[in-house]
C-alpha atoms as a PDB file:
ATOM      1  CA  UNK A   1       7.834  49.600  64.448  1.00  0.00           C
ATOM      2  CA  UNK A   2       6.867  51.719  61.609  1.00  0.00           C
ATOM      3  CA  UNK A   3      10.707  51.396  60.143  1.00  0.00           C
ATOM      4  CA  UNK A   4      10.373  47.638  60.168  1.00  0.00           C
ATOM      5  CA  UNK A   5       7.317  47.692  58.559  1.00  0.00           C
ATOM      6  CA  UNK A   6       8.616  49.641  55.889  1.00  0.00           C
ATOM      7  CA  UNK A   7      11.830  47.671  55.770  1.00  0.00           C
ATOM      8  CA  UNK A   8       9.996  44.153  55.251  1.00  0.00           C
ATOM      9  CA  UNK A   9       7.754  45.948  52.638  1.00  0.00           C
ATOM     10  CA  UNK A  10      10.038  47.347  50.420  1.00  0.00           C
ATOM     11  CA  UNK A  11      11.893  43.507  50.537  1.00  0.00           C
ATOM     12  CA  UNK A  12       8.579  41.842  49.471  1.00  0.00           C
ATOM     13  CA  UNK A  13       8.530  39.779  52.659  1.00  0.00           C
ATOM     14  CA  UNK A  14       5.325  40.825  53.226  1.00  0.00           C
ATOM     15  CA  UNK A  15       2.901  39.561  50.175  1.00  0.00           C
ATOM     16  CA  UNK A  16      -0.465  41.313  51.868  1.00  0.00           C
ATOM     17  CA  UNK A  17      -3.311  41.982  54.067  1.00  0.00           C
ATOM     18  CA  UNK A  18      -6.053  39.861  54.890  1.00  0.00           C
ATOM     19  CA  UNK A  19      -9.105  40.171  56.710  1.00  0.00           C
ATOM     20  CA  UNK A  20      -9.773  37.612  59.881  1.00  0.00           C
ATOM     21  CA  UNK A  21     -13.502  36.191  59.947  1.00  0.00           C
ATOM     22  CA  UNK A  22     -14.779  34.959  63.579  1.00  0.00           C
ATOM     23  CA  UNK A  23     -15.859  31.375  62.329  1.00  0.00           C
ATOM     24  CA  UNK A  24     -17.418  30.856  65.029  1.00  0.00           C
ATOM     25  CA  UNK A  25     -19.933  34.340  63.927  1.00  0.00           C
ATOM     26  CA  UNK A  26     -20.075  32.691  61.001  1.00  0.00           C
ATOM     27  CA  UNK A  27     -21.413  29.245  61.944  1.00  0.00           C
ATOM     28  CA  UNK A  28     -18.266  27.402  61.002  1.00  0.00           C
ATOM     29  CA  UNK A  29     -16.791  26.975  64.605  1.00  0.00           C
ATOM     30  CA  UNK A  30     -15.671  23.561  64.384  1.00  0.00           C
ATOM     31  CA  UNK A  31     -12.198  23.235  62.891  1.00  0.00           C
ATOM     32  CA  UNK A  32     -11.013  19.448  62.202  1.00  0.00           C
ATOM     33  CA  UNK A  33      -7.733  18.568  60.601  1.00  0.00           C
ATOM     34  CA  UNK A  34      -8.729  15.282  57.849  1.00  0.00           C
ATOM     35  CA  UNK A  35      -4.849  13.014  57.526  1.00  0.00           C
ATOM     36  CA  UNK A  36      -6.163  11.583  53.487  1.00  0.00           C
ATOM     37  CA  UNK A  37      -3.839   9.172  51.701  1.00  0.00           C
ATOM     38  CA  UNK A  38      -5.184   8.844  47.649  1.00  0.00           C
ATOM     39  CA  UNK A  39      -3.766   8.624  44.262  1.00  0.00           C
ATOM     40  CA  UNK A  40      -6.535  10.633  42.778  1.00  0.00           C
ATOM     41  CA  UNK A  41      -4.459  13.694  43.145  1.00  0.00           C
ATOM     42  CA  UNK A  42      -6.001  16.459  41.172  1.00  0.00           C
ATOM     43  CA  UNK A  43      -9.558  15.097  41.948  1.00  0.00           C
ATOM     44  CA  UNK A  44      -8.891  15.536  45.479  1.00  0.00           C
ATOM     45  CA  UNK A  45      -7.150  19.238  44.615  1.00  0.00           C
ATOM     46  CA  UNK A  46     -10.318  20.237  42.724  1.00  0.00           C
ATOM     47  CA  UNK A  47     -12.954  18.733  45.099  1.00  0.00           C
ATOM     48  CA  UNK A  48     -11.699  20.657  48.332  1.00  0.00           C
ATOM     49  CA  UNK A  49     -11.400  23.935  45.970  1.00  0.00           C
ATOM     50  CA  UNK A  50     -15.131  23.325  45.550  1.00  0.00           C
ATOM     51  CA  UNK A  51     -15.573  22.400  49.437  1.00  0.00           C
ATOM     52  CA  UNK A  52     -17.053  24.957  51.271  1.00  0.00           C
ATOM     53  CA  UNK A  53     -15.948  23.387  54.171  1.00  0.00           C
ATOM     54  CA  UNK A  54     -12.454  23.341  53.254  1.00  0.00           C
ATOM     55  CA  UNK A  55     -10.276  26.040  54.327  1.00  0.00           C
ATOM     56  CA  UNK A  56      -6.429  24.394  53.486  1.00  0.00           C
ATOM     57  CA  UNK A  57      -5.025  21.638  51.912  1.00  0.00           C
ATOM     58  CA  UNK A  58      -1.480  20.628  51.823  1.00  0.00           C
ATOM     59  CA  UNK A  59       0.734  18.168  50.379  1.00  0.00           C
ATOM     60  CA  UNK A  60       2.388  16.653  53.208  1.00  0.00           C
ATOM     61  CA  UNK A  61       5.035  13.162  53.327  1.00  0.00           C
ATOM     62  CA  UNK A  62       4.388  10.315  55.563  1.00  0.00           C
ATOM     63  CA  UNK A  63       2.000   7.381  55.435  1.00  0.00           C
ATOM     64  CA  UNK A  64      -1.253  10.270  54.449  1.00  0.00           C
ATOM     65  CA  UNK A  65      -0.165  12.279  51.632  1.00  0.00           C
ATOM     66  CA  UNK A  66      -2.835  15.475  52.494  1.00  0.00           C
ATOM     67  CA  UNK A  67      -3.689  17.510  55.307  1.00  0.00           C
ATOM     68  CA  UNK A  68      -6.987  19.248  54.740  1.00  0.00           C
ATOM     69  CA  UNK A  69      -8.427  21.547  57.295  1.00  0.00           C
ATOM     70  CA  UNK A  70     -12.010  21.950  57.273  1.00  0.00           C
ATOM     71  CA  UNK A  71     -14.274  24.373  59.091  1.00  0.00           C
ATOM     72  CA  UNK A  72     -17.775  23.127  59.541  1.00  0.00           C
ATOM     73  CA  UNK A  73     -20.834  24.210  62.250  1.00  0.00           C
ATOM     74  CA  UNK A  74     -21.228  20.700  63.516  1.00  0.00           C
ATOM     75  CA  UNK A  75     -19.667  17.450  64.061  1.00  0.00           C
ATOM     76  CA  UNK A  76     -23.051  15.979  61.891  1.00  0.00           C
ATOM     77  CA  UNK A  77     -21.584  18.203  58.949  1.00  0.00           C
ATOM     78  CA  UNK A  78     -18.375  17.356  59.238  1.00  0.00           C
ATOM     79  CA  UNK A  79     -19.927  13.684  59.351  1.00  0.00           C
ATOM     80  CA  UNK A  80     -21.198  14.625  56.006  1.00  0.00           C
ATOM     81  CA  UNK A  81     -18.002  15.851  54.485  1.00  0.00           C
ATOM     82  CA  UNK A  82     -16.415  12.533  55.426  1.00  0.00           C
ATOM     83  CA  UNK A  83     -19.013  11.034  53.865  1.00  0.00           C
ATOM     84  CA  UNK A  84     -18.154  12.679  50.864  1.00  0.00           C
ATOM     85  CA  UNK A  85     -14.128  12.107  50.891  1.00  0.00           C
ATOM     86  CA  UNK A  86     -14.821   8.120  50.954  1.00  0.00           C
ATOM     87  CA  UNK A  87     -14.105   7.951  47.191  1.00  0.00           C
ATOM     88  CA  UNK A  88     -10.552   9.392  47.545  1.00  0.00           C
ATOM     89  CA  UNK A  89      -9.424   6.559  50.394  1.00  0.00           C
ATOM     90  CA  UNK A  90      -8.635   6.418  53.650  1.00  0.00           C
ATOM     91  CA  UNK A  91      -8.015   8.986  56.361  1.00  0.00           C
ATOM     92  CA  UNK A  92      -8.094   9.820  59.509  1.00  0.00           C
ATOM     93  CA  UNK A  93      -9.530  12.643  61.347  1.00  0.00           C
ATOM     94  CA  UNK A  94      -8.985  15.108  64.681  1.00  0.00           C
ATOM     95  CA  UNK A  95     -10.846  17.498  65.818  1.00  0.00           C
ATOM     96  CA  UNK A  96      -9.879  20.491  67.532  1.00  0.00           C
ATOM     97  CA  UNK A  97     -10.447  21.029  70.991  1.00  0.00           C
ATOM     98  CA  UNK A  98      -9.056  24.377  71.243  1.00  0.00           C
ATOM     99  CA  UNK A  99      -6.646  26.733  69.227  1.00  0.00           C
ATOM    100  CA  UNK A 100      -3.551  27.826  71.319  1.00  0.00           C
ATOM    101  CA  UNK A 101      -1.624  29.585  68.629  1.00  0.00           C
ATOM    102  CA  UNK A 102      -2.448  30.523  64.930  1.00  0.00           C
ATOM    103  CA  UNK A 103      -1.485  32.349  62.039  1.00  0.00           C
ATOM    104  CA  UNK A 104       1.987  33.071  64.370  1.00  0.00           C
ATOM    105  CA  UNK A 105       4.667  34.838  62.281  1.00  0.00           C
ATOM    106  CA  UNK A 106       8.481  34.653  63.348  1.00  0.00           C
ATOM    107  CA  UNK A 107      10.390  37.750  62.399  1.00  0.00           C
END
């Protein structure tokens, strides 16, 4: 194992470390993935890097043009972030029940 590791290192495949927070510890144990579709692009980029909440945000294709996924401690807050993504459009949101795989690497 240690050769691979030192293989996939010296070919840059690996671009770091990161530490893994229990959200749940941390009173942010609700994940919910938010479907948006806006043309206020970089408003919507520069809210959810201001977002607490806000953990990702893609650019995705389809009839919603973002993916953001959002870590809050309640469904009320997450209520409250909705409330607050109104003024970019419509979306659509789904909660997560429970997380079967994550963060899963194919080498």
């Amino acid at each position: 194992m240690d050769d691979l590791m030192d293989d996939i290192e010296e070919r840059n495949i690996i671009s770091g470390y990161n530490t893994t927070f229990s959200l749940r510890e941390l009173n942010r144990g609700t994940t919910t993935f938010v479907l948006l579709k806006t043309e206020h692009c970089q408003a919507l980029a520069d809210f959810c890097r201001d977002a607490m909440e806000v953990t990702d945000l893609f650019r995705i294709s389809g009839e919603y043009n973002y993916l953001i996924k959002v870590q809050t401690s309640s469904i009320e807050e997450l209520a409250e972030f909705q409330d607050s993504l109104i003024k970019f459009g419509p979306s659509k949101s789904h909660i997560s029940l429970k997380n079967i795989l994550e963060n899963r690497v194919m080498l």
